[in-house]
C-alpha atoms as a PDB file:
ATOM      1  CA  UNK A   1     -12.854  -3.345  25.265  1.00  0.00           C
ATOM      2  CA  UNK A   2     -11.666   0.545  24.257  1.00  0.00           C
ATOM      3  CA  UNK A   3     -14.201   2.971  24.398  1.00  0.00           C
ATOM      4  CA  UNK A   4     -13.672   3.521  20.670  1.00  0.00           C
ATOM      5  CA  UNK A   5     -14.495  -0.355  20.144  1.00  0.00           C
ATOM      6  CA  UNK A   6     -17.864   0.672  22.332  1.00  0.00           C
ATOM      7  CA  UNK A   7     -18.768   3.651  19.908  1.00  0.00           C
ATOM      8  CA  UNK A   8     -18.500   1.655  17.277  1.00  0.00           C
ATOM      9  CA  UNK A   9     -20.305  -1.174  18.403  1.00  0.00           C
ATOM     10  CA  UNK A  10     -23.195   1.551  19.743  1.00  0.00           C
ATOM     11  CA  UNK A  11     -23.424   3.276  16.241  1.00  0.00           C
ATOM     12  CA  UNK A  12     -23.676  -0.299  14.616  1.00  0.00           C
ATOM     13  CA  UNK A  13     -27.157  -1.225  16.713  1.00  0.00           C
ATOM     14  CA  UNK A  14     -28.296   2.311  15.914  1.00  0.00           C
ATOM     15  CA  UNK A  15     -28.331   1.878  12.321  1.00  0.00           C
ATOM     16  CA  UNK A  16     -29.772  -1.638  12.669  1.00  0.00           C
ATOM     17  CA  UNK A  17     -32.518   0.359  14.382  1.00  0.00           C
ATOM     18  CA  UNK A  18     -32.916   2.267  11.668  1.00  0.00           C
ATOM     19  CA  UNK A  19     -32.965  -0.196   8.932  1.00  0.00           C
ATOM     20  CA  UNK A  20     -35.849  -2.466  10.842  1.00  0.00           C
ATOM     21  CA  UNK A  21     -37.705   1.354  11.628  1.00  0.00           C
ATOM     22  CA  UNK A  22     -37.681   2.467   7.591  1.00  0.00           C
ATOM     23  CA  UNK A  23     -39.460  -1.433   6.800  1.00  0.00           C
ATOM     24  CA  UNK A  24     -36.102  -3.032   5.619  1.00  0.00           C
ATOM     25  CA  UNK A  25     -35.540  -6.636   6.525  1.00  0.00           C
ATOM     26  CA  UNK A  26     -33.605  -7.580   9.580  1.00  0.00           C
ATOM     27  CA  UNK A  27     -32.904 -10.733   7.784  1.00  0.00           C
ATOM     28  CA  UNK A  28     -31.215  -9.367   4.817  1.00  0.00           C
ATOM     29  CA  UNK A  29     -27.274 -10.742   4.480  1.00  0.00           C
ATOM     30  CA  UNK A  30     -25.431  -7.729   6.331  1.00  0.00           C
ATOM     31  CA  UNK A  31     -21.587  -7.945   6.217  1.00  0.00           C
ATOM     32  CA  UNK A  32     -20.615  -5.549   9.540  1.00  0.00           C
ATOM     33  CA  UNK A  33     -17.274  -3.899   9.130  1.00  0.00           C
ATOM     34  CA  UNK A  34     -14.932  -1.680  11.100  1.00  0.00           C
ATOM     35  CA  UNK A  35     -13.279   0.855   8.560  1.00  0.00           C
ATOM     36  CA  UNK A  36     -10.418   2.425   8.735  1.00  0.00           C
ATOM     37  CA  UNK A  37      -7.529   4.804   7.051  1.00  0.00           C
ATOM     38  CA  UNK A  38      -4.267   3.337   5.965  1.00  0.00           C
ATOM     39  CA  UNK A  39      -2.197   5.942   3.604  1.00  0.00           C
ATOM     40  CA  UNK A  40      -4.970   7.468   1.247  1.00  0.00           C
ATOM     41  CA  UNK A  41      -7.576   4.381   1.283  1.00  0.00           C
ATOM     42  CA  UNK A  42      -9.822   3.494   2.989  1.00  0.00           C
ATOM     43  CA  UNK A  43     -10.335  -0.420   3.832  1.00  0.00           C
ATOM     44  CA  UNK A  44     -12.083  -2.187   6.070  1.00  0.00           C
ATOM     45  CA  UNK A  45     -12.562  -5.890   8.600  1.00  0.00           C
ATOM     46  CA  UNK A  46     -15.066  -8.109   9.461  1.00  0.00           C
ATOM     47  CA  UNK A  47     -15.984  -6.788  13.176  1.00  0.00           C
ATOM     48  CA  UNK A  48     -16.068 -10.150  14.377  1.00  0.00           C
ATOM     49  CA  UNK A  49     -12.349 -10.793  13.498  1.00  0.00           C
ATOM     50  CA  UNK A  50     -11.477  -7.282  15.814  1.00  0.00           C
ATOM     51  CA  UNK A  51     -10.343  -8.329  19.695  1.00  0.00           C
ATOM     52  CA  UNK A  52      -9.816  -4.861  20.286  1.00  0.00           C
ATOM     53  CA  UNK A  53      -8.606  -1.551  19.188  1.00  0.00           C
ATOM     54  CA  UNK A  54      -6.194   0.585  21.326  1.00  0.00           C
ATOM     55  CA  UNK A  55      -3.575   3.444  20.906  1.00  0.00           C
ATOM     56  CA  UNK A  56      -0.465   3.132  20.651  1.00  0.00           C
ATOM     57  CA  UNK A  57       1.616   1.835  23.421  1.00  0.00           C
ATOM     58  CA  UNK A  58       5.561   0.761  23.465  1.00  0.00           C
ATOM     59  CA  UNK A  59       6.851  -2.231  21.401  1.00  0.00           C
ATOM     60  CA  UNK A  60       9.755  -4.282  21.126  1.00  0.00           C
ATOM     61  CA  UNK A  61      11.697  -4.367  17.783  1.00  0.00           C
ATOM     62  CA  UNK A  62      12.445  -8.008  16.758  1.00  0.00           C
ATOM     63  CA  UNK A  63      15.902  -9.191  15.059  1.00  0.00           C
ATOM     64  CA  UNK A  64      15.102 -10.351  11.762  1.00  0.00           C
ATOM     65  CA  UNK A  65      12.242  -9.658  10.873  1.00  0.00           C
ATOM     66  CA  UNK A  66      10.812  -8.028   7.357  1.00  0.00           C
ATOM     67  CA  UNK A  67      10.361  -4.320   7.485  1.00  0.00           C
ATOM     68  CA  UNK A  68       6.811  -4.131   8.391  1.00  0.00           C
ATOM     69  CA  UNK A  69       7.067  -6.288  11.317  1.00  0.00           C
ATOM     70  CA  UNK A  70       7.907  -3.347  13.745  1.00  0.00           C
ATOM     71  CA  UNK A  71       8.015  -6.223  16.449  1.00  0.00           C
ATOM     72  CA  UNK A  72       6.097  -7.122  19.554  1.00  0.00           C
ATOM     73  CA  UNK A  73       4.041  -5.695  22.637  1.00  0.00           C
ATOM     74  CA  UNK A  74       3.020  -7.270  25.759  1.00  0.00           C
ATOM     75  CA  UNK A  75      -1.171  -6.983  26.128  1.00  0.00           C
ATOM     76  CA  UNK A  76      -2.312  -8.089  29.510  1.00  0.00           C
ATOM     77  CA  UNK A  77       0.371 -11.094  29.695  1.00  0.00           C
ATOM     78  CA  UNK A  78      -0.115 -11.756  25.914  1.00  0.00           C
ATOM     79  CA  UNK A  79       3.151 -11.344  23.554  1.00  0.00           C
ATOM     80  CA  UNK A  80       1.484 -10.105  20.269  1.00  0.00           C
ATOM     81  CA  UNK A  81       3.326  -8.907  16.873  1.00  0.00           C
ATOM     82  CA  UNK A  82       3.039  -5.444  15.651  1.00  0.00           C
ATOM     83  CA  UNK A  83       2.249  -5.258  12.064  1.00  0.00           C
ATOM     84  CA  UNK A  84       2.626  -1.917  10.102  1.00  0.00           C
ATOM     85  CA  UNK A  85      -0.003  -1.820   7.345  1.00  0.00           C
ATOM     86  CA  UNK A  86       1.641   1.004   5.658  1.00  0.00           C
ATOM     87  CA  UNK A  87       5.333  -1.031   5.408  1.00  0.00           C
ATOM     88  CA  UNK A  88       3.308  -4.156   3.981  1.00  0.00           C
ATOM     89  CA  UNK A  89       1.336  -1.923   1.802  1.00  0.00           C
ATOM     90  CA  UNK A  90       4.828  -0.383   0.535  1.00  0.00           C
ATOM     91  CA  UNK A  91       3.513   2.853   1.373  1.00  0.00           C
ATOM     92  CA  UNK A  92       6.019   5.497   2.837  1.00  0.00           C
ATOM     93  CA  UNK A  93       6.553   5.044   7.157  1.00  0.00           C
ATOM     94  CA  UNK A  94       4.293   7.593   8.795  1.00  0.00           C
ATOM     95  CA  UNK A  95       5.113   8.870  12.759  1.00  0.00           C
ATOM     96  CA  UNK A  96       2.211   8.416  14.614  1.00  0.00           C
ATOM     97  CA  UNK A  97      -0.297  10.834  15.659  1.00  0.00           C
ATOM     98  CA  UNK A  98      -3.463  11.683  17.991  1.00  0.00           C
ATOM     99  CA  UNK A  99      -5.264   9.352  15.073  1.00  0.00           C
ATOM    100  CA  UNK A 100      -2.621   6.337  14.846  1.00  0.00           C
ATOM    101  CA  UNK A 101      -4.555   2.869  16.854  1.00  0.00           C
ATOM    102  CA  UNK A 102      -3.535  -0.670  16.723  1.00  0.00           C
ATOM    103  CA  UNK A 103      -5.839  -3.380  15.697  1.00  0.00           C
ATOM    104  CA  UNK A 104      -6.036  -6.441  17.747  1.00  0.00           C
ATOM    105  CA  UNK A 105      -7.233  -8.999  14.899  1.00  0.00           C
ATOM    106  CA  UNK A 106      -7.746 -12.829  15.741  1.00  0.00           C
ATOM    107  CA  UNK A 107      -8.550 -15.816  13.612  1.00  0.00           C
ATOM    108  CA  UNK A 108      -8.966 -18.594  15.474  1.00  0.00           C
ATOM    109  CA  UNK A 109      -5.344 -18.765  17.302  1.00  0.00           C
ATOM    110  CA  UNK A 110      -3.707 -16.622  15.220  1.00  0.00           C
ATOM    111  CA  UNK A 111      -3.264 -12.645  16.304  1.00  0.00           C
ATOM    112  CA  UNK A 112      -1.575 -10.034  15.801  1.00  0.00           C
ATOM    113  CA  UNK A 113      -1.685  -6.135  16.107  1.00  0.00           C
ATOM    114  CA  UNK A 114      -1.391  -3.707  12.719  1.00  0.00           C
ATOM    115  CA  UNK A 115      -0.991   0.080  12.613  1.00  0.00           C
ATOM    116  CA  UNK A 116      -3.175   1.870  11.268  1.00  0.00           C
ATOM    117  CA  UNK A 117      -3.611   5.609  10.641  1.00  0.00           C
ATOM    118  CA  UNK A 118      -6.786   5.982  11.658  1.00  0.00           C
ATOM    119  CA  UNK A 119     -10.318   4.471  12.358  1.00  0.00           C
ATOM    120  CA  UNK A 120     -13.427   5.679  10.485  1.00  0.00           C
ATOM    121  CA  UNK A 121     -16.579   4.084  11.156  1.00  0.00           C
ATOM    122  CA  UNK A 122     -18.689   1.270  11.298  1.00  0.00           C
ATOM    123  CA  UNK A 123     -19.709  -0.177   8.272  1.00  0.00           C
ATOM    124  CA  UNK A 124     -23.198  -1.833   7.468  1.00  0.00           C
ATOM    125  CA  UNK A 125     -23.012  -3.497   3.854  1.00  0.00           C
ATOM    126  CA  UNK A 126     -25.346  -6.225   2.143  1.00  0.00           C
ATOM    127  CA  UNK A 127     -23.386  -8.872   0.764  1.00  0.00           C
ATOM    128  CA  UNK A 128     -24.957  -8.036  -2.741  1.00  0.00           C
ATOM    129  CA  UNK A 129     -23.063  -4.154  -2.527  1.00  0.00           C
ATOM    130  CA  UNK A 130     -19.531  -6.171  -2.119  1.00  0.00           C
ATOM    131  CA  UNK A 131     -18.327  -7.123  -5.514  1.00  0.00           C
ATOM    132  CA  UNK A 132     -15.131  -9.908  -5.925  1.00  0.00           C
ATOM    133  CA  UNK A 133     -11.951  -8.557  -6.307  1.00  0.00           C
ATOM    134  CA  UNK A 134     -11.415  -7.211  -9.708  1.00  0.00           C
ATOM    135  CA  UNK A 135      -8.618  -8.922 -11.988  1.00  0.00           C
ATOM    136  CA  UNK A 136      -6.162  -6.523 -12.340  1.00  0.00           C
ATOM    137  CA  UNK A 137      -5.874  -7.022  -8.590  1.00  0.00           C
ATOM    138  CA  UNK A 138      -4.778 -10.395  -9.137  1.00  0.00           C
ATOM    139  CA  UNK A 139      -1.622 -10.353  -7.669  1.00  0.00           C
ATOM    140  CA  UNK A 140      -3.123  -8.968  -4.267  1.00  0.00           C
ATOM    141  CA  UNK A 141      -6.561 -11.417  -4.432  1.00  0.00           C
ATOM    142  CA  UNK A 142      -4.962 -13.729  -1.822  1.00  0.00           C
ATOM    143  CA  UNK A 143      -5.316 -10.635   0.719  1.00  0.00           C
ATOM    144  CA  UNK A 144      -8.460  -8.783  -0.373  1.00  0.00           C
ATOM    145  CA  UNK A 145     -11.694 -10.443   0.382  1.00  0.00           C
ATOM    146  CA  UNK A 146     -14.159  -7.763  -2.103  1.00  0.00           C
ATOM    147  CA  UNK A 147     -14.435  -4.239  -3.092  1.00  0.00           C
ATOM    148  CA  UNK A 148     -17.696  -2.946  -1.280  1.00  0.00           C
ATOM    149  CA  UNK A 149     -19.540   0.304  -2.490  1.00  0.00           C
ATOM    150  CA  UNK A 150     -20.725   2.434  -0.015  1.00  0.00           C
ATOM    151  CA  UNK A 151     -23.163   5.573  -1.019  1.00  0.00           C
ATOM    152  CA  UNK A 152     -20.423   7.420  -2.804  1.00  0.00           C
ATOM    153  CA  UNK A 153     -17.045   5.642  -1.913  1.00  0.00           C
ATOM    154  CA  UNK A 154     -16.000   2.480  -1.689  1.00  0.00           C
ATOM    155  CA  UNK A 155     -13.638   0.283   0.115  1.00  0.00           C
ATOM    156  CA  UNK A 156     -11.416  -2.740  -0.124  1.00  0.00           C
ATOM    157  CA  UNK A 157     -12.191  -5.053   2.256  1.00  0.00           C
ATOM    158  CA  UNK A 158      -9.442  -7.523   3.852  1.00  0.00           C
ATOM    159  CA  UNK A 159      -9.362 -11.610   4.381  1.00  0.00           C
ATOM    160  CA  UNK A 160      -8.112 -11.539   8.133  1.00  0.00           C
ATOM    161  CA  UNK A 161      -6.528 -14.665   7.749  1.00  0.00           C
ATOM    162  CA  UNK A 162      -4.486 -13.684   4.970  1.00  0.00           C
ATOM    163  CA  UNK A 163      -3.567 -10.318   7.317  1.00  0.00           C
ATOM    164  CA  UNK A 164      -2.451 -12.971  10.033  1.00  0.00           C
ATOM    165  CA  UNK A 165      -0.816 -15.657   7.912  1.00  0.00           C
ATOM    166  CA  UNK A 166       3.240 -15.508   8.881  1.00  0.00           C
ATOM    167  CA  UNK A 167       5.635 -15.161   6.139  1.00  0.00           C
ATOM    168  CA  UNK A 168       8.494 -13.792   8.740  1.00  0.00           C
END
């Protein structure tokens, strides 16, 4: 597991902690999500769908593929496809940085890697502070699970299967 995985993971106990120590319920419905940056949003994954988050390492481009299928990379004997978020997002191609990781995401046997450009935190919400996706998003509903408000932002947050499910 990265050490960024491990943060994340240690900042998410550490505000349980805090919830049970200012007399809120353990037991409330918490969604726990890993956030992170792709253009100028922010969006965000169930934590339990994450295998793991690394940086960057060299890929193999794929012959006919769509454009944001950037191809494949070999992780620990695994052959895994390399999905970039901003291409499927039709958001401009961005070089990557320091920031740029990819996301290991798994549903069952389905996995893949996406780009993104950059993590942010973990994120604690109650079910009740995620509201459905609103109708003008129609088009996109298949993909985004809720809209969840968090103090004074909020985020979109993503069906992993939908992330996973092959169209190339």
């Amino acid at each position: 597991m990265s050490r960024q995985l491990d943060q994340v993971l240690k900042k998410q106990q550490e505000q349980q902690h805090n919830l049970i120590d200012n007399g809120q319920s353990a037991d409330e419905e918490i969604i726990q999500l890993v956030g992170f940056i792709v253009g100028d949003e922010e969006y965000a994954i169930p934590i339990l769908s994450i295998q793991e988050i690394i940086k960057p390492i060299e890929y193999t481009r794929i012959p006919r593929t769509p454009s944001y299928v950037l191809g494949a990379f070999n992780l620990r004997g695994n052959v895994i496809p390399l999905i970039d978020l901003r291409l499927k997002f039709s958001l401009p191609k961005k070089e990557e940085d320091e920031n740029t990781r990819y996301i290991v995401m798994k549903d069952g046997e389905n996995i893949a890697g996406f780009v993104i450009d950059r993590l942010t935190e973990a994120v604690r919400l109650k079910k009740s502070a995620i509201d459905p996706t609103p109708e003008t998003l129609q088009k996109d509903q298949g993909m985004i699970y809720g809209i969840g408000k968090k103090e004074k932002t909020i985020l979109t947050i993503l069906k992993v299967p939908a992330l996973l499910k092959r169209d190339f």
